[in-house]
PDB file of N, CA and C in Angstrom:
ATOM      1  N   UNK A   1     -98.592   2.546 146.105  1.00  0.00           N
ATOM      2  CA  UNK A   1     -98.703   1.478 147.094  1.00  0.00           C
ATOM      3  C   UNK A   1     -97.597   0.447 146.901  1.00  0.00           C
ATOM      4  N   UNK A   2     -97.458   0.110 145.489  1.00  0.00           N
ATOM      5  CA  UNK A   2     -96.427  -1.002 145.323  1.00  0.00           C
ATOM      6  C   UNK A   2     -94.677  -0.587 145.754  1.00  0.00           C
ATOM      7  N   UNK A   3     -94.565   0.877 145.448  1.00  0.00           N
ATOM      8  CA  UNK A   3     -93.155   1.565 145.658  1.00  0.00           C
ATOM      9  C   UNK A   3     -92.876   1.354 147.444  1.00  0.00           C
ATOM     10  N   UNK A   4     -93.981   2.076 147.813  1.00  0.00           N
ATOM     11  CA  UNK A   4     -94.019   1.769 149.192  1.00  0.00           C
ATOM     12  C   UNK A   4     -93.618   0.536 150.093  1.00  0.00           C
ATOM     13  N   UNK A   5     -94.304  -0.774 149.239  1.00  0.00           N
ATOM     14  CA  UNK A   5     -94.061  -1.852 149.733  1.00  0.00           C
ATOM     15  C   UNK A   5     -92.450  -2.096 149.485  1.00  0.00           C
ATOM     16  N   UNK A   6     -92.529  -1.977 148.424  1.00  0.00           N
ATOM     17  CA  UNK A   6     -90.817  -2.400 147.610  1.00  0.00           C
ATOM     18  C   UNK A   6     -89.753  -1.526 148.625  1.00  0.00           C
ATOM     19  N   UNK A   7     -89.948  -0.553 149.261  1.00  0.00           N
ATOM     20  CA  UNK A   7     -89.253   0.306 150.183  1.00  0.00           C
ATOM     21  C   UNK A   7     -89.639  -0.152 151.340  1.00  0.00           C
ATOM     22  N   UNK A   8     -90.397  -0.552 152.009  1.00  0.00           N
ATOM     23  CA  UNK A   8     -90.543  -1.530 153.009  1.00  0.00           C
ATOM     24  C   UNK A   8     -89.708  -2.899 153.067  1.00  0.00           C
ATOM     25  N   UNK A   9     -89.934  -3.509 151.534  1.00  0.00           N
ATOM     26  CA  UNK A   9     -88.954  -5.074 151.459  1.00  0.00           C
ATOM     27  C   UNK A   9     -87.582  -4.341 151.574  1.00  0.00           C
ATOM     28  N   UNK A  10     -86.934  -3.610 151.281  1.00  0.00           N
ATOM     29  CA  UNK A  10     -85.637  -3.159 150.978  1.00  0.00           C
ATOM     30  C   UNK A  10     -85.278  -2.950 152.438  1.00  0.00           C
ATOM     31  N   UNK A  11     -85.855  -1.804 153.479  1.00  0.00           N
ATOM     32  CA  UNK A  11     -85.726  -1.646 154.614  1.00  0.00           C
ATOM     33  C   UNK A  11     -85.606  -2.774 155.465  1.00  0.00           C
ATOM     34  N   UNK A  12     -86.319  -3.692 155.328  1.00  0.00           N
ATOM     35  CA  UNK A  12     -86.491  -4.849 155.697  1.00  0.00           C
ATOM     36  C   UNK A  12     -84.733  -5.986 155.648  1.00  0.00           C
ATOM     37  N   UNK A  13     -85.019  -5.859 154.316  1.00  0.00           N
ATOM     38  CA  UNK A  13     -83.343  -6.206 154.233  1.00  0.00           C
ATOM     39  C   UNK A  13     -82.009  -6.082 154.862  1.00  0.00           C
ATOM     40  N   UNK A  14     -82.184  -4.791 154.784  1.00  0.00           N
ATOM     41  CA  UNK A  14     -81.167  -3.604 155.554  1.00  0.00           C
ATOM     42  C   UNK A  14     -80.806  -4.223 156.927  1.00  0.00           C
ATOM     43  N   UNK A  15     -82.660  -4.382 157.538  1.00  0.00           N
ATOM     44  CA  UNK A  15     -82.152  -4.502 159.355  1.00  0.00           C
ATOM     45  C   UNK A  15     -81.768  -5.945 158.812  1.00  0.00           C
ATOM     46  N   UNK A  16     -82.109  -7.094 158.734  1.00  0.00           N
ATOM     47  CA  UNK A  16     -81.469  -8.251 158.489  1.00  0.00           C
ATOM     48  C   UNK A  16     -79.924  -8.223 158.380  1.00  0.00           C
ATOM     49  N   UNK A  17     -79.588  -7.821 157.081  1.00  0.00           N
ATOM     50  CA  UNK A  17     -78.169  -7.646 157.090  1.00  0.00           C
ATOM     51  C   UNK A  17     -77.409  -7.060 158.380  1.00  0.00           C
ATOM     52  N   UNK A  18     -78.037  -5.912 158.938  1.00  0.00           N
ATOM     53  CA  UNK A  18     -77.270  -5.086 159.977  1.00  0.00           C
ATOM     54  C   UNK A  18     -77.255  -6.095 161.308  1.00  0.00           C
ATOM     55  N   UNK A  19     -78.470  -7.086 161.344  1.00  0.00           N
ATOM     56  CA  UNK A  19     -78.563  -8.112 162.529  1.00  0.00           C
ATOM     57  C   UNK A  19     -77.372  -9.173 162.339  1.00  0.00           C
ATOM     58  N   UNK A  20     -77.596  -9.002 160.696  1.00  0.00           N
ATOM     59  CA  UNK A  20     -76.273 -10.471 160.689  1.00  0.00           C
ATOM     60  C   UNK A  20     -74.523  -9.709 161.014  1.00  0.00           C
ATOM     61  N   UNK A  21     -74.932  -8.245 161.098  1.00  0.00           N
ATOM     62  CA  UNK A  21     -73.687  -7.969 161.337  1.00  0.00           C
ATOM     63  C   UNK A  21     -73.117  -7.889 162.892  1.00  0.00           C
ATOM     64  N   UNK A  22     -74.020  -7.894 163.231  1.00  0.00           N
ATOM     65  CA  UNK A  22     -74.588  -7.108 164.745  1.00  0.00           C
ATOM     66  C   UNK A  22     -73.642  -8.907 165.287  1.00  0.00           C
ATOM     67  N   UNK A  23     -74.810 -10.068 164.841  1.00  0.00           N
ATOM     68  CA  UNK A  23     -74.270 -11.743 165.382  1.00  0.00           C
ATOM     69  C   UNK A  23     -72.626 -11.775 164.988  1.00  0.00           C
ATOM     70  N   UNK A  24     -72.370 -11.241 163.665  1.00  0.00           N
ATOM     71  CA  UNK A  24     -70.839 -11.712 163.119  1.00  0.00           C
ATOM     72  C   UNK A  24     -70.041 -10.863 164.503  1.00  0.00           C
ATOM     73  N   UNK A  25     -70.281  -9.573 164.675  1.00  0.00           N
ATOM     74  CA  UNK A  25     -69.357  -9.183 165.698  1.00  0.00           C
ATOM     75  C   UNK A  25     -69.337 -10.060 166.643  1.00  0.00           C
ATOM     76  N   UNK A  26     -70.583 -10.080 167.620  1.00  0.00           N
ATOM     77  CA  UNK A  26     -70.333 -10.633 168.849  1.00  0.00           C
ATOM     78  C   UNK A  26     -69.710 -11.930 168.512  1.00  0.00           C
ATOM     79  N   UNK A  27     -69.533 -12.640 167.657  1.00  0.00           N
ATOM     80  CA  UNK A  27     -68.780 -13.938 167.567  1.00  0.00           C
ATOM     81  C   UNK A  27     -67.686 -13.845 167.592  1.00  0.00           C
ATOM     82  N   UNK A  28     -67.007 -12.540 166.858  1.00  0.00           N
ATOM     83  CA  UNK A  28     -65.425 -11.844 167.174  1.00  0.00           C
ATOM     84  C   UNK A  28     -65.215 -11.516 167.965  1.00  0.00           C
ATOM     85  N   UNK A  29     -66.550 -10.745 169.000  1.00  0.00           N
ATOM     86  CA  UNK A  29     -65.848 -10.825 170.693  1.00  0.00           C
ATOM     87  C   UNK A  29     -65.919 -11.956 171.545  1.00  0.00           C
ATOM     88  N   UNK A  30     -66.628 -12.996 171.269  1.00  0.00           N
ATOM     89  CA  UNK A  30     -66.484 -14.136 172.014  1.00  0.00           C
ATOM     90  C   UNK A  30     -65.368 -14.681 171.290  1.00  0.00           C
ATOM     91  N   UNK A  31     -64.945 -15.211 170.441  1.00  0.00           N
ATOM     92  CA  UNK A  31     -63.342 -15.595 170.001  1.00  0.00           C
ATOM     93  C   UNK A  31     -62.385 -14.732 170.334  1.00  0.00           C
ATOM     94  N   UNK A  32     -62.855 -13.266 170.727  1.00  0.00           N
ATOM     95  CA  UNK A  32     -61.666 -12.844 171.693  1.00  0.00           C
ATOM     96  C   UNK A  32     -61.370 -13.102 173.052  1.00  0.00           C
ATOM     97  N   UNK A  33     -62.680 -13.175 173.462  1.00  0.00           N
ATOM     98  CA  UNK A  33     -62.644 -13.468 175.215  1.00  0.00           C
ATOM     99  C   UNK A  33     -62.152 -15.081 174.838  1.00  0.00           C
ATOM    100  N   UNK A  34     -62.180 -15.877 174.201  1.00  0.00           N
ATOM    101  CA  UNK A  34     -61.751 -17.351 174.440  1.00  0.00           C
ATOM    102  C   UNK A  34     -60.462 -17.231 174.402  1.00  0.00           C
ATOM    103  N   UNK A  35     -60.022 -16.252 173.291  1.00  0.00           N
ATOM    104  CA  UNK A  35     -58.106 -15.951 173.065  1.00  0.00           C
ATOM    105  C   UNK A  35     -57.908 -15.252 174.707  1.00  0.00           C
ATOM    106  N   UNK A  36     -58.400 -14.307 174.907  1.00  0.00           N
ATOM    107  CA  UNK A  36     -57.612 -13.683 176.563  1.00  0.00           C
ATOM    108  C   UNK A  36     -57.920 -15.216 177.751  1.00  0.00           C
ATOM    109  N   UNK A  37     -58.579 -16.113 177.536  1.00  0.00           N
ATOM    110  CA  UNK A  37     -59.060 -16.889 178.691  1.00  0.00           C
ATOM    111  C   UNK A  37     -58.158 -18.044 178.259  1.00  0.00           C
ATOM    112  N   UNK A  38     -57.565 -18.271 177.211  1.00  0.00           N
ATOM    113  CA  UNK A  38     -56.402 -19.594 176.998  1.00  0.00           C
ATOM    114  C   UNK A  38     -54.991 -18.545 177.300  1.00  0.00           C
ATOM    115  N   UNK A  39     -54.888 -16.889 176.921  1.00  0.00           N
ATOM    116  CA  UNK A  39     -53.466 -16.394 176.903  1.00  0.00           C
ATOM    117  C   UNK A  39     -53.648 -16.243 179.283  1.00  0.00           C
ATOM    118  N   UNK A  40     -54.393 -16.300 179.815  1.00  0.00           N
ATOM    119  CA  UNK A  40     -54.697 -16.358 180.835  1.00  0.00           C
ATOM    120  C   UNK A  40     -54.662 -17.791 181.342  1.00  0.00           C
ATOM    121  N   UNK A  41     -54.708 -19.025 180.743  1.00  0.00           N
ATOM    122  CA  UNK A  41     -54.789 -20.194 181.233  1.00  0.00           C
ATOM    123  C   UNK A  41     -53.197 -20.672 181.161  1.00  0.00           C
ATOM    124  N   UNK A  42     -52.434 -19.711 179.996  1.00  0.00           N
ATOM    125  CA  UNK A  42     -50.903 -19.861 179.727  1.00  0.00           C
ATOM    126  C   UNK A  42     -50.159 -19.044 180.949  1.00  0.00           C
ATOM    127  N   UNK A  43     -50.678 -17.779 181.206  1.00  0.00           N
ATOM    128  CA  UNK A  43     -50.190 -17.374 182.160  1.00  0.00           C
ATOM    129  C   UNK A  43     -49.920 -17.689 183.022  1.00  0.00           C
ATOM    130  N   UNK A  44     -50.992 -18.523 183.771  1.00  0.00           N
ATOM    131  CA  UNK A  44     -51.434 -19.279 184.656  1.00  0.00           C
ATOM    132  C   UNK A  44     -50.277 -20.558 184.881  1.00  0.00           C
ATOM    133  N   UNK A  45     -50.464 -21.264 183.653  1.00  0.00           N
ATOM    134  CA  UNK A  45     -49.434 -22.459 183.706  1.00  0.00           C
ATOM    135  C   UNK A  45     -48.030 -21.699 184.221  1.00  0.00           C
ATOM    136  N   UNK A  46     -47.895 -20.646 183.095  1.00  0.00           N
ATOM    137  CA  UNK A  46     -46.372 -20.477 183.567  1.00  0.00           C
ATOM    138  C   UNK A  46     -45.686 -19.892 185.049  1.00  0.00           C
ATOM    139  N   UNK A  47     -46.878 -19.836 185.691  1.00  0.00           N
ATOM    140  CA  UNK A  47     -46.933 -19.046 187.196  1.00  0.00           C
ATOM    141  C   UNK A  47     -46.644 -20.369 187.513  1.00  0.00           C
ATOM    142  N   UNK A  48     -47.217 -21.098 187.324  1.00  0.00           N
ATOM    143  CA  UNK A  48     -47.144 -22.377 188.070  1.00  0.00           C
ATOM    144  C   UNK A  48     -45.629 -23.324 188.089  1.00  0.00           C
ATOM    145  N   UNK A  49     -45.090 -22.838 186.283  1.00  0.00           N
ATOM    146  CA  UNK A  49     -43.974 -23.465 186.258  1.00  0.00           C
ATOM    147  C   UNK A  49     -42.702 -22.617 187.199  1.00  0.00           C
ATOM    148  N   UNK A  50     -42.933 -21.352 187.232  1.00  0.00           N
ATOM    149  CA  UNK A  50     -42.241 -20.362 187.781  1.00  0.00           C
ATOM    150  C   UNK A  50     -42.054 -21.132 189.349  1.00  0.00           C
ATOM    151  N   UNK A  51     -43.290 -21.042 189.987  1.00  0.00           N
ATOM    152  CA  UNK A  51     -43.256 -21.764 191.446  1.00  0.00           C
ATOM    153  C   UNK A  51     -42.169 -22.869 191.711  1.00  0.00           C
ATOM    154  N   UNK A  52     -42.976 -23.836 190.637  1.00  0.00           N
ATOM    155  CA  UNK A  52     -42.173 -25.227 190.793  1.00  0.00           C
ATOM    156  C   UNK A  52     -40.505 -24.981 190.350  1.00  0.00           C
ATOM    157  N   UNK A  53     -40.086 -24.579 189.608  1.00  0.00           N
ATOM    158  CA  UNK A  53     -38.620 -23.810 189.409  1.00  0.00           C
ATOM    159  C   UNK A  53     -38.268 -23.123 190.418  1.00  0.00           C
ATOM    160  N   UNK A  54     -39.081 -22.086 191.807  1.00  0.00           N
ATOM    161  CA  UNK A  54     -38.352 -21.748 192.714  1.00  0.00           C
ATOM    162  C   UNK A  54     -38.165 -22.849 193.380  1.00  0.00           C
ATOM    163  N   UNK A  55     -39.365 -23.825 193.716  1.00  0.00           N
ATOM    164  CA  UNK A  55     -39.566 -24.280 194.544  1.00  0.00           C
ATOM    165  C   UNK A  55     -38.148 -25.838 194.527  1.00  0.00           C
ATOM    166  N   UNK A  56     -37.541 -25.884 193.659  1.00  0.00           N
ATOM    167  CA  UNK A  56     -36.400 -26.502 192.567  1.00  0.00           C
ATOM    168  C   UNK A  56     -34.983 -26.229 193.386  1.00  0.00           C
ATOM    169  N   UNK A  57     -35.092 -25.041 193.386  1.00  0.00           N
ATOM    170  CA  UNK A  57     -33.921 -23.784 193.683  1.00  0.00           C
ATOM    171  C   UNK A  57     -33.731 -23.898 195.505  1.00  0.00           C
ATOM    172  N   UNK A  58     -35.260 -24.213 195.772  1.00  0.00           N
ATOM    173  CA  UNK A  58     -34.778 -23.927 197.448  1.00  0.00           C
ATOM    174  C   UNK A  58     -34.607 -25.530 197.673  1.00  0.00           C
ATOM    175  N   UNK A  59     -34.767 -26.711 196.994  1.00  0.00           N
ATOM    176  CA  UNK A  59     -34.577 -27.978 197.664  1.00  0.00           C
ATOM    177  C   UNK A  59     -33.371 -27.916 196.967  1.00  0.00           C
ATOM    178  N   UNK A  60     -32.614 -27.691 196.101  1.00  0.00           N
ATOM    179  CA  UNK A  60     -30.752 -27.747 195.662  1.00  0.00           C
ATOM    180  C   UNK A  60     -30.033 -26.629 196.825  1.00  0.00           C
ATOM    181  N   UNK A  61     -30.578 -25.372 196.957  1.00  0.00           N
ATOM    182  CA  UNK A  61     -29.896 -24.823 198.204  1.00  0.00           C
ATOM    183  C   UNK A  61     -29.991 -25.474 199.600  1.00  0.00           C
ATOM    184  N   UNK A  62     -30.933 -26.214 199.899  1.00  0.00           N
ATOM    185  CA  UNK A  62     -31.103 -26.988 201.484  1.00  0.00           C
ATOM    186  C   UNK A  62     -29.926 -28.249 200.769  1.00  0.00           C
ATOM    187  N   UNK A  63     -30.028 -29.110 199.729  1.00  0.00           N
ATOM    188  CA  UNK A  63     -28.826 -30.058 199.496  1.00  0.00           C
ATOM    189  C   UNK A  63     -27.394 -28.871 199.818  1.00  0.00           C
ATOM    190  N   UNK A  64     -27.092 -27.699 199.201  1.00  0.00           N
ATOM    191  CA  UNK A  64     -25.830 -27.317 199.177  1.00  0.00           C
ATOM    192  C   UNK A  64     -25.388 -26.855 201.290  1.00  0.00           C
ATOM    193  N   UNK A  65     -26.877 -26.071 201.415  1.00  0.00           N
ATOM    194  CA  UNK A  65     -26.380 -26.332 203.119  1.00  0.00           C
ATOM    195  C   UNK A  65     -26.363 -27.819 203.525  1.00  0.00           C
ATOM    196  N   UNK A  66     -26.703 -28.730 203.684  1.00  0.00           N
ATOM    197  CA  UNK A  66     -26.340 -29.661 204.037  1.00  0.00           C
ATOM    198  C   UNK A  66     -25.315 -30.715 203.888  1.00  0.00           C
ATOM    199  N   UNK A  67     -24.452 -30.451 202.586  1.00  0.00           N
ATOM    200  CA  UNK A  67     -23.319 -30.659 202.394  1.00  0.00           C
ATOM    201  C   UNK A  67     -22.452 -29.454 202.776  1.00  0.00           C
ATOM    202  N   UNK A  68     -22.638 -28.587 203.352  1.00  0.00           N
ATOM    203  CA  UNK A  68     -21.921 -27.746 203.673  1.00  0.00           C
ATOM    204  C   UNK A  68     -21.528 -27.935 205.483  1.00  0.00           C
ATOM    205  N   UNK A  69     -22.326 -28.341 205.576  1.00  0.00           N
ATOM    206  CA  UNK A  69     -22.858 -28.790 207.284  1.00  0.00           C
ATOM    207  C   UNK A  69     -21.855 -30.488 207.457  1.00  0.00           C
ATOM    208  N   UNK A  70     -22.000 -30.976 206.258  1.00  0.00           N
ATOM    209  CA  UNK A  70     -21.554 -32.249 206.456  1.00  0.00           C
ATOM    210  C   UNK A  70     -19.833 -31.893 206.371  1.00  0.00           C
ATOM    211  N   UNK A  71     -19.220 -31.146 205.580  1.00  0.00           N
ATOM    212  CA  UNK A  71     -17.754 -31.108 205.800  1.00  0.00           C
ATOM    213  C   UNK A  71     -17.753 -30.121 206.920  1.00  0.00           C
ATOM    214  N   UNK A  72     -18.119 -29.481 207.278  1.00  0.00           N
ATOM    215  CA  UNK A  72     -17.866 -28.936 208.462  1.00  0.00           C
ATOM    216  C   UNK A  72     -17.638 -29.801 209.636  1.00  0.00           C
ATOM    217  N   UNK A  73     -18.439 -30.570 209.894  1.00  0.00           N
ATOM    218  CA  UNK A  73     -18.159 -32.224 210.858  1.00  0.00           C
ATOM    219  C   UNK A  73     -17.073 -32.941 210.592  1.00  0.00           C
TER     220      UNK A  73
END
């Protein structure tokens, strides 16, 4: 009866540990999804800086036609 129990506490153990392993992962996949959702919030920015840099490019080309327009007159 007592072996039994003592193999019951032990089993017992086992799933515990395997639960705490089970929580440690999912905490490594949620610190991964937070790493893809900031390398995604960078992406993001740099789309944005990309825009504002075209958007850069076409107000210096409307200055170069319009000095181009002006010696032409």
């Amino acid at each position: 009866m007592q072996v039994n129990a003592i193999k019951v506490q032990v089993d017992a153990i086992k799933v515990q540990t395997d639960a705490s392993k089970v929580q440690v992962d999912a905490s490594k996949v949620q610190v991964d999804a937070s790493k893809v959702q900031v390398d995604a919030i960078k992406v993001q920015t740099n789309a944005i800086k990309i825009q504002t840099d075209a958007s850069k490019v076409k107000v210096d080309a409307i200055k170069v036609q319009i000095v181009g327009i002006r010696h032409r007159i």
